[in-house]
C-alpha atoms as a PDB file:
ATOM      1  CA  UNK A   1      71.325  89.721-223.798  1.00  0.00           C
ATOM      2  CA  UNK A   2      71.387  92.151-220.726  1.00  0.00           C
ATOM      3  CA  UNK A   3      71.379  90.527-217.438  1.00  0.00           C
ATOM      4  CA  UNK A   4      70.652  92.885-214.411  1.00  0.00           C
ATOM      5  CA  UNK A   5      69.813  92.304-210.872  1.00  0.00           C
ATOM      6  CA  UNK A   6      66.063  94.512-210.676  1.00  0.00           C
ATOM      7  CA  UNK A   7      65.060  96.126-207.982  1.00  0.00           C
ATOM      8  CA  UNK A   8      63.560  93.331-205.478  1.00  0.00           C
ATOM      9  CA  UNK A   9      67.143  91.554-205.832  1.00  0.00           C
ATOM     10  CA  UNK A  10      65.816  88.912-208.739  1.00  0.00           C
ATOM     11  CA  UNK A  11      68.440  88.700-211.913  1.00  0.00           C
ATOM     12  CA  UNK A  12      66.187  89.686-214.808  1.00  0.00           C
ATOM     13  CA  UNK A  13      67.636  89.167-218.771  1.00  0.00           C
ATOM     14  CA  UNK A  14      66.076  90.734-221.563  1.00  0.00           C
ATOM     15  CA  UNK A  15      67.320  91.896-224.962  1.00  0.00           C
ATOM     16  CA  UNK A  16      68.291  95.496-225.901  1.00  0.00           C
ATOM     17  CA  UNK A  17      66.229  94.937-228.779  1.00  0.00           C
ATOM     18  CA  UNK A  18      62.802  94.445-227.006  1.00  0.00           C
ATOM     19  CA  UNK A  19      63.828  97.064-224.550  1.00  0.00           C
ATOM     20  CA  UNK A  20      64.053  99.179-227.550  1.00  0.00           C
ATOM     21  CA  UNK A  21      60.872  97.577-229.063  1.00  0.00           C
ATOM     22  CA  UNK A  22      58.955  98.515-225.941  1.00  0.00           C
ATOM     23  CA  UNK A  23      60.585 102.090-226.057  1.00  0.00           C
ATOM     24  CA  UNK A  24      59.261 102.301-229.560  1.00  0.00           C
ATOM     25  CA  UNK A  25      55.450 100.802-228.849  1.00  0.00           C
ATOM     26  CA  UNK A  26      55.344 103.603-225.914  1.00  0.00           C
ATOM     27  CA  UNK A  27      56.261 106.479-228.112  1.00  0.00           C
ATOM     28  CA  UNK A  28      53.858 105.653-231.317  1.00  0.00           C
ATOM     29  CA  UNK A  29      51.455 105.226-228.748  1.00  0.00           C
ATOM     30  CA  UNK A  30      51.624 108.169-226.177  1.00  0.00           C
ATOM     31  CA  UNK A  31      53.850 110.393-228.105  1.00  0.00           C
ATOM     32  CA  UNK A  32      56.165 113.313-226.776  1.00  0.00           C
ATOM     33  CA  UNK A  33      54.367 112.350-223.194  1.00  0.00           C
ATOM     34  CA  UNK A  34      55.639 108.962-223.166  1.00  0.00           C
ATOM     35  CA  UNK A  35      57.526 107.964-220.038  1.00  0.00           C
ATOM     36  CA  UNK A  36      60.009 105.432-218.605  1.00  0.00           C
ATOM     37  CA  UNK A  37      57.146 104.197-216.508  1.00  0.00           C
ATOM     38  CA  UNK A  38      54.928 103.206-219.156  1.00  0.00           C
ATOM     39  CA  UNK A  39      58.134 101.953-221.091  1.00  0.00           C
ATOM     40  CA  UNK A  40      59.644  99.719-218.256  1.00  0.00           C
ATOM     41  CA  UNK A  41      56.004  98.020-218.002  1.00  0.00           C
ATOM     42  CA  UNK A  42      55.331  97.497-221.615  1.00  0.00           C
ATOM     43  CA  UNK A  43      58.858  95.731-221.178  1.00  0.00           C
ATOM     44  CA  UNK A  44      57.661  94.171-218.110  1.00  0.00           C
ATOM     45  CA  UNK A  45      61.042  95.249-216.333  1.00  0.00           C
ATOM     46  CA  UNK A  46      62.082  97.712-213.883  1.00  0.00           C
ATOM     47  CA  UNK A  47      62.440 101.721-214.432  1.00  0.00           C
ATOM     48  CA  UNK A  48      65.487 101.152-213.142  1.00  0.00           C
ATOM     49  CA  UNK A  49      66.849  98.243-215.800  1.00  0.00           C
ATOM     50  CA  UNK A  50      66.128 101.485-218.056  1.00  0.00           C
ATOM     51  CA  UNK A  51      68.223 103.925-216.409  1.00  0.00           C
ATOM     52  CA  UNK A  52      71.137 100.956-215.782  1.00  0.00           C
ATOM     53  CA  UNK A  53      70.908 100.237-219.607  1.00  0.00           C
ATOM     54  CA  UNK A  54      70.712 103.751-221.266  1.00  0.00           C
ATOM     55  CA  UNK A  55      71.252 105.900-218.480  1.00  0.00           C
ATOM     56  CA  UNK A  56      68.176 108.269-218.948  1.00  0.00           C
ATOM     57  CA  UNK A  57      65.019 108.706-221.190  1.00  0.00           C
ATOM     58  CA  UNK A  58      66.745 110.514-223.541  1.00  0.00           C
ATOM     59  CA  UNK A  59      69.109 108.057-223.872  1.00  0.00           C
ATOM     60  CA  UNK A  60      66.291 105.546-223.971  1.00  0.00           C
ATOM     61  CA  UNK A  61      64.890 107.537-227.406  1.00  0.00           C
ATOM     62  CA  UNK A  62      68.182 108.491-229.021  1.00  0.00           C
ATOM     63  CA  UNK A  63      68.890 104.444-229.135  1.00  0.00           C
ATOM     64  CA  UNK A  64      65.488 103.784-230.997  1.00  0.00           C
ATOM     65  CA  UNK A  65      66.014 106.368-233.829  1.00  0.00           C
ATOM     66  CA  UNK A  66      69.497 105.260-233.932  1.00  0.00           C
ATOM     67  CA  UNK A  67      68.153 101.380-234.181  1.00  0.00           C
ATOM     68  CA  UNK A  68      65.372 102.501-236.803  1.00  0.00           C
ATOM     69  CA  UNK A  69      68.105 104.802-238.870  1.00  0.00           C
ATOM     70  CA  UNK A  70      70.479 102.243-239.494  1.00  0.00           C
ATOM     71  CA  UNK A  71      70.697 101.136-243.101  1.00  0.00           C
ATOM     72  CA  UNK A  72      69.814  97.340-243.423  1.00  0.00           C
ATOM     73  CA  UNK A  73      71.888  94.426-244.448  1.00  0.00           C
ATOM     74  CA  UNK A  74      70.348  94.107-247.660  1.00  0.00           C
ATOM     75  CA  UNK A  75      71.536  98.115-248.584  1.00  0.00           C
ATOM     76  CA  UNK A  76      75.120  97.694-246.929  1.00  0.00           C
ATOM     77  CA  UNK A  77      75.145  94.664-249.765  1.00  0.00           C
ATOM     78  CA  UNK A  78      73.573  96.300-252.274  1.00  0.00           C
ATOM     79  CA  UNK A  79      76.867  99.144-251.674  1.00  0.00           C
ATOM     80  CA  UNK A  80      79.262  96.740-251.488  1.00  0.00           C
ATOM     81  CA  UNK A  81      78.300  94.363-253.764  1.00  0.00           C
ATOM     82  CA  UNK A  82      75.849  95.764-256.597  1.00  0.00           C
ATOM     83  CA  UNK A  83      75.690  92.472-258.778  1.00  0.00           C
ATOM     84  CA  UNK A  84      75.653  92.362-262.449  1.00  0.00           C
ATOM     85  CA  UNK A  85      72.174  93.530-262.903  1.00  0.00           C
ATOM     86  CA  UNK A  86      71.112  96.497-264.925  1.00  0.00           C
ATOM     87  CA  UNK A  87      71.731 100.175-262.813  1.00  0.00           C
ATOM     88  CA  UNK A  88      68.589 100.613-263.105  1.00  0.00           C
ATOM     89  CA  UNK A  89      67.141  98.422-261.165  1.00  0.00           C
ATOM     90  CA  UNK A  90      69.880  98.226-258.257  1.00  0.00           C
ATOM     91  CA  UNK A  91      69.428 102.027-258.239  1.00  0.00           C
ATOM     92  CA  UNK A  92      65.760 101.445-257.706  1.00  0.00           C
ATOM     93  CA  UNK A  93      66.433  99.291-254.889  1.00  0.00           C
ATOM     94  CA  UNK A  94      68.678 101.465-253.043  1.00  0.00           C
ATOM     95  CA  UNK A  95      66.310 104.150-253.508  1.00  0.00           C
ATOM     96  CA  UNK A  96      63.523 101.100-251.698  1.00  0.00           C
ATOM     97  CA  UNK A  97      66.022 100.725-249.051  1.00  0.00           C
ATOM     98  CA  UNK A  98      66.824 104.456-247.996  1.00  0.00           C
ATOM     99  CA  UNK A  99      63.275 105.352-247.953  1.00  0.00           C
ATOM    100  CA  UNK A 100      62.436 102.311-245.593  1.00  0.00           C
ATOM    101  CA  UNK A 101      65.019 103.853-243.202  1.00  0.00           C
ATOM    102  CA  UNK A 102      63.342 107.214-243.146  1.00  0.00           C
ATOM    103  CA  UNK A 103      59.931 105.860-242.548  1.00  0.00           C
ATOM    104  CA  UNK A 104      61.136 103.786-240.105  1.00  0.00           C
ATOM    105  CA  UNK A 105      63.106 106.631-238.250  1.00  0.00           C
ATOM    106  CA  UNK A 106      60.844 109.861-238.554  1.00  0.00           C
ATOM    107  CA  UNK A 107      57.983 109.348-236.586  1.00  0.00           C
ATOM    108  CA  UNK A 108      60.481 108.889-233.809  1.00  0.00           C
ATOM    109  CA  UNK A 109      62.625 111.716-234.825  1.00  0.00           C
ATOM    110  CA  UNK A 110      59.462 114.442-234.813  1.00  0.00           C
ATOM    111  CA  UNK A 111      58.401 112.561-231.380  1.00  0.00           C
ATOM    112  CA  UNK A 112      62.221 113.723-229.732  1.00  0.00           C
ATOM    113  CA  UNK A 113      61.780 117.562-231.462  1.00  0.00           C
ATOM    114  CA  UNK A 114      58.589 117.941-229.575  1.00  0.00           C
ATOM    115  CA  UNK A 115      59.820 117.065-226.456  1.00  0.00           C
ATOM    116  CA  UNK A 116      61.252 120.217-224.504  1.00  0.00           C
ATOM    117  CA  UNK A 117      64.640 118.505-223.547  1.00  0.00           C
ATOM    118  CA  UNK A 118      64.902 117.663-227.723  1.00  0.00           C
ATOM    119  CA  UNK A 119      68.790 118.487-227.914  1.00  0.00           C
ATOM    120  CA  UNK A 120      69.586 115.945-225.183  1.00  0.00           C
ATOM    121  CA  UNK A 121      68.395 113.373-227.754  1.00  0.00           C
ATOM    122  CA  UNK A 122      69.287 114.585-230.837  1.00  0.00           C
ATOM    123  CA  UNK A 123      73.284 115.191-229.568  1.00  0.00           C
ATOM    124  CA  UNK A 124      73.639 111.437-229.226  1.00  0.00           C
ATOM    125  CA  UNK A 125      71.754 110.519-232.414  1.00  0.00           C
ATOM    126  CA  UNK A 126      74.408 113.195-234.110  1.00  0.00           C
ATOM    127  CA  UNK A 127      77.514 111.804-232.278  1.00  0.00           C
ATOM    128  CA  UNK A 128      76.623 108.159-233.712  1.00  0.00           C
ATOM    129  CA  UNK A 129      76.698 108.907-236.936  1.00  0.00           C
ATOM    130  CA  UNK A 130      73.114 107.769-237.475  1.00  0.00           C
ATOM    131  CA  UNK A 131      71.920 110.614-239.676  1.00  0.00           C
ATOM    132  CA  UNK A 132      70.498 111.247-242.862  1.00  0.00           C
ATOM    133  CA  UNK A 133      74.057 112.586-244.179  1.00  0.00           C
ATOM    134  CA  UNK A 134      75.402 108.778-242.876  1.00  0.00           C
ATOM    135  CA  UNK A 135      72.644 107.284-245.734  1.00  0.00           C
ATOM    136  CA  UNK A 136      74.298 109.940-247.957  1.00  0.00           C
ATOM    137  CA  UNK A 137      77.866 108.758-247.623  1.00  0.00           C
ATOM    138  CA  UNK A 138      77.160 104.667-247.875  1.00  0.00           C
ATOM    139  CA  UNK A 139      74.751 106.201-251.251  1.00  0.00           C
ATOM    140  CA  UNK A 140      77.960 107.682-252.939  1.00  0.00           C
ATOM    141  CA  UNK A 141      79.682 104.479-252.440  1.00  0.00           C
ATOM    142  CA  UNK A 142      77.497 102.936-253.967  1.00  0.00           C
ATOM    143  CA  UNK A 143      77.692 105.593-257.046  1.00  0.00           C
ATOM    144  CA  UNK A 144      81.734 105.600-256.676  1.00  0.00           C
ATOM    145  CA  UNK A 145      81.294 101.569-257.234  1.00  0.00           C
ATOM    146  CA  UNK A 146      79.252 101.800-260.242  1.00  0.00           C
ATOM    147  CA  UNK A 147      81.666 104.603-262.076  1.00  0.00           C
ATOM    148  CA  UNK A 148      84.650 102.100-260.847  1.00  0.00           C
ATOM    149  CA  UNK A 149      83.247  99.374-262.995  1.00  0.00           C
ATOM    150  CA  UNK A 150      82.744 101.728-265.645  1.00  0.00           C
ATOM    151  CA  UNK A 151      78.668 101.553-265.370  1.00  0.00           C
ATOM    152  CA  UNK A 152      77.848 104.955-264.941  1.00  0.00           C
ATOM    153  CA  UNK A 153      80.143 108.211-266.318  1.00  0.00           C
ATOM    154  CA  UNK A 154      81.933 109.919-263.701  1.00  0.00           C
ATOM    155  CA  UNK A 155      80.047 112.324-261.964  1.00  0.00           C
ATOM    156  CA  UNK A 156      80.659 113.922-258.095  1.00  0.00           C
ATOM    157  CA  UNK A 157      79.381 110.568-255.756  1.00  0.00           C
ATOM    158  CA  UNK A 158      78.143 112.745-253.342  1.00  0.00           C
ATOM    159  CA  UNK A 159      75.821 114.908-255.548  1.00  0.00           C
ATOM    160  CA  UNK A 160      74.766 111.714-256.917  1.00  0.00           C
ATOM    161  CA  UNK A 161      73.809 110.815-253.522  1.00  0.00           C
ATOM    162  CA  UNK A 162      72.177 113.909-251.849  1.00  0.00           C
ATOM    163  CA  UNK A 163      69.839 113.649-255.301  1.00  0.00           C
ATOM    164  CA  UNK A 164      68.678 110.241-254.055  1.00  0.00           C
ATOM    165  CA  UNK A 165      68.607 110.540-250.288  1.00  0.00           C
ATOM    166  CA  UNK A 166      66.818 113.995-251.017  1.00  0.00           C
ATOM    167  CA  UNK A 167      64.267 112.596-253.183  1.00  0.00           C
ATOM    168  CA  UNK A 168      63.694 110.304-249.949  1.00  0.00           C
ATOM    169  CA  UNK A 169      63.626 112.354-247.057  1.00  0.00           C
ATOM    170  CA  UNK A 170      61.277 114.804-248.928  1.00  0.00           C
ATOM    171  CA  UNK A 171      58.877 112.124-250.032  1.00  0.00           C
ATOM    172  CA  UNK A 172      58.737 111.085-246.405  1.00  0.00           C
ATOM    173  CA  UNK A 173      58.057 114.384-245.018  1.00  0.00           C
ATOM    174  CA  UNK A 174      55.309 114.663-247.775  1.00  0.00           C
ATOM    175  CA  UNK A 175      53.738 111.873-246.297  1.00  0.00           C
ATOM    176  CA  UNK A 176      53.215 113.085-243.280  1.00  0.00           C
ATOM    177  CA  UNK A 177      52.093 116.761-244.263  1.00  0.00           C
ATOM    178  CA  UNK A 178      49.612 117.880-242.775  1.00  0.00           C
ATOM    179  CA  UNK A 179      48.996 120.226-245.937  1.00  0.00           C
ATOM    180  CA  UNK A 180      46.692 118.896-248.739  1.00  0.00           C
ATOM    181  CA  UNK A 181      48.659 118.460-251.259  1.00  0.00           C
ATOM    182  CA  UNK A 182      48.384 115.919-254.885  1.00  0.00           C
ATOM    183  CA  UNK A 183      48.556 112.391-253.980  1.00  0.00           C
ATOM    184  CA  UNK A 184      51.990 110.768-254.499  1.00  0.00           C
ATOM    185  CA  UNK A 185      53.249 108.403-256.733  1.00  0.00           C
ATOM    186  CA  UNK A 186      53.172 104.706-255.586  1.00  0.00           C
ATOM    187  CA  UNK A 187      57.017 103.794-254.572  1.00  0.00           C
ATOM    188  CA  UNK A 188      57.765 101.617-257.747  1.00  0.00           C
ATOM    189  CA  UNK A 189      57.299 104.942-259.828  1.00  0.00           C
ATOM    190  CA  UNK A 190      58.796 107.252-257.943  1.00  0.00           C
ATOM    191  CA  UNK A 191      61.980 104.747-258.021  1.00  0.00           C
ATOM    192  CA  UNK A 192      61.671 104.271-261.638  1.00  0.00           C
ATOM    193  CA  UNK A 193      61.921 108.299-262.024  1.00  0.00           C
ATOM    194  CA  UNK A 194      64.475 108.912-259.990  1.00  0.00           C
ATOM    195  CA  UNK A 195      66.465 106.026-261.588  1.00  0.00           C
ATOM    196  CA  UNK A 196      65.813 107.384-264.920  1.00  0.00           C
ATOM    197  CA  UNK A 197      66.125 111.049-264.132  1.00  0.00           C
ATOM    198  CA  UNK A 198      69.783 110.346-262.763  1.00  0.00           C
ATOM    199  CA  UNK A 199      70.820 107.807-265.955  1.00  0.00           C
ATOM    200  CA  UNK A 200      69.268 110.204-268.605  1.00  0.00           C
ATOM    201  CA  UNK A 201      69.091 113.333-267.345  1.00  0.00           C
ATOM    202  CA  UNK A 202      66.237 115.588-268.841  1.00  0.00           C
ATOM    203  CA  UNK A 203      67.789 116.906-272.044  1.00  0.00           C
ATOM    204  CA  UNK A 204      65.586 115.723-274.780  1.00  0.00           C
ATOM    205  CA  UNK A 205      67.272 113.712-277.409  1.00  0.00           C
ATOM    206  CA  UNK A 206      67.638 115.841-280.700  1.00  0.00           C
ATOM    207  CA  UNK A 207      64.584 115.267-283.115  1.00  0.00           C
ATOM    208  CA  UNK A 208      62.356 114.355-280.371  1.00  0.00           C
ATOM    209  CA  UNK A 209      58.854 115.385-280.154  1.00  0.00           C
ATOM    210  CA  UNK A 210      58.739 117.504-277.254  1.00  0.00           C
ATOM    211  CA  UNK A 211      57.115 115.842-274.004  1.00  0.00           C
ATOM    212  CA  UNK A 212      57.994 112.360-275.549  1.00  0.00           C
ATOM    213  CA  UNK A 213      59.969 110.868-273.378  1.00  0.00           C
ATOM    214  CA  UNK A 214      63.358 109.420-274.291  1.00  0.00           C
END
């Protein structure tokens, strides 16, 4: 809980977390033209709480994509302890899990790129470690995990891993193209074929009819 003194002398407490949930509500809302001002009173606290907290509105924005990057509890378990269950489906739900993050991150990510000071937010969001190439490492954990138990044959973790975070980041960005292009596949699918593309490969099996599937 932050507890600050505001400007007319009064202590005033309020979590980073709705600070950050009022940053966010701004910037969905009024875009690359959102402003401390209109933060500060969807918080109901003082512009300068803001600048005591994160020390300027780039600050301010680098700490929401940071919040909305970070991988979730359930994935850093999922890493560290995959379970018993079939690769397959904890593969799937990694994939579920790295594509939430994305989501949850890019709209706030191309806000901060149109703004004209866009390197004094991106800097900070690169200095924390808070990147795509962070959900790539904690993805070839996973992957080392799996060929440590003997689940999966050995193959390079971290080509393993830009394959799946790929696969995510460009399904994101194809959801927000402004291109026509053919309508996805729901999630469930698109797991299941990246899951099966990565455990089978494309080789047909010898004496298969081609286009049947394995």
């Amino acid at each position: 809980m932050v507890r600050v003194t505001s400007v007319r002398g009064r202590p005033t407490q309020i979590s980073e977390d709705a600070l950050l949930d009022a940053a966010a509500a701004v910037l969905l809302r009024d875009g690359s033209g959102a402003t401390t001002a209109a933060i500060a009173q969807q918080a109901g606290v003082s512009e300068a709480l803001l600048f005591y907290r994160f020390k300027s509105k780039e600050g301010l924005i680098a700490a929401v994509i940071v919040r909305e990057m970070r991988p979730s509890p359930r994935l850093n378990e999922l890493i560290r302890h995959p379970g018993d269950r079939p690769v397959s489906e904890v593969l799937q739900e990694l994939c579920r899990h790295v594509l939430e993050a994305l989501r949850r991150a890019f709209p706030y990510v191309e806000i901060a790129r149109a703004m004209p000071n866009s390197a004094q937010i991106l800097r900070p969001i690169v200095l924390s470690g808070m990147t795509p190439e962070r959900l790539v490492e904690l993805v070839a954990r996973y992957f080392e995990a799996e060929m440590g138990r003997g689940r999966m044959r050995p193959v390079p973790p971290s080509i393993a891993a830009r394959l799946v975070v790929g696969a995510m980041l460009e399904r994101t960005l194809s959801e927000k193209s402004p291109v026509n292009a053919p309508p996805l596949d729901d999630d469930a699918a698109f797991f299941r074929g990246i899951a099966d593309l990565l455990l089978h490969g494309a080789i047909a099996a010898p004496g298969s009819h081609p286009g049947r599937r394995r």
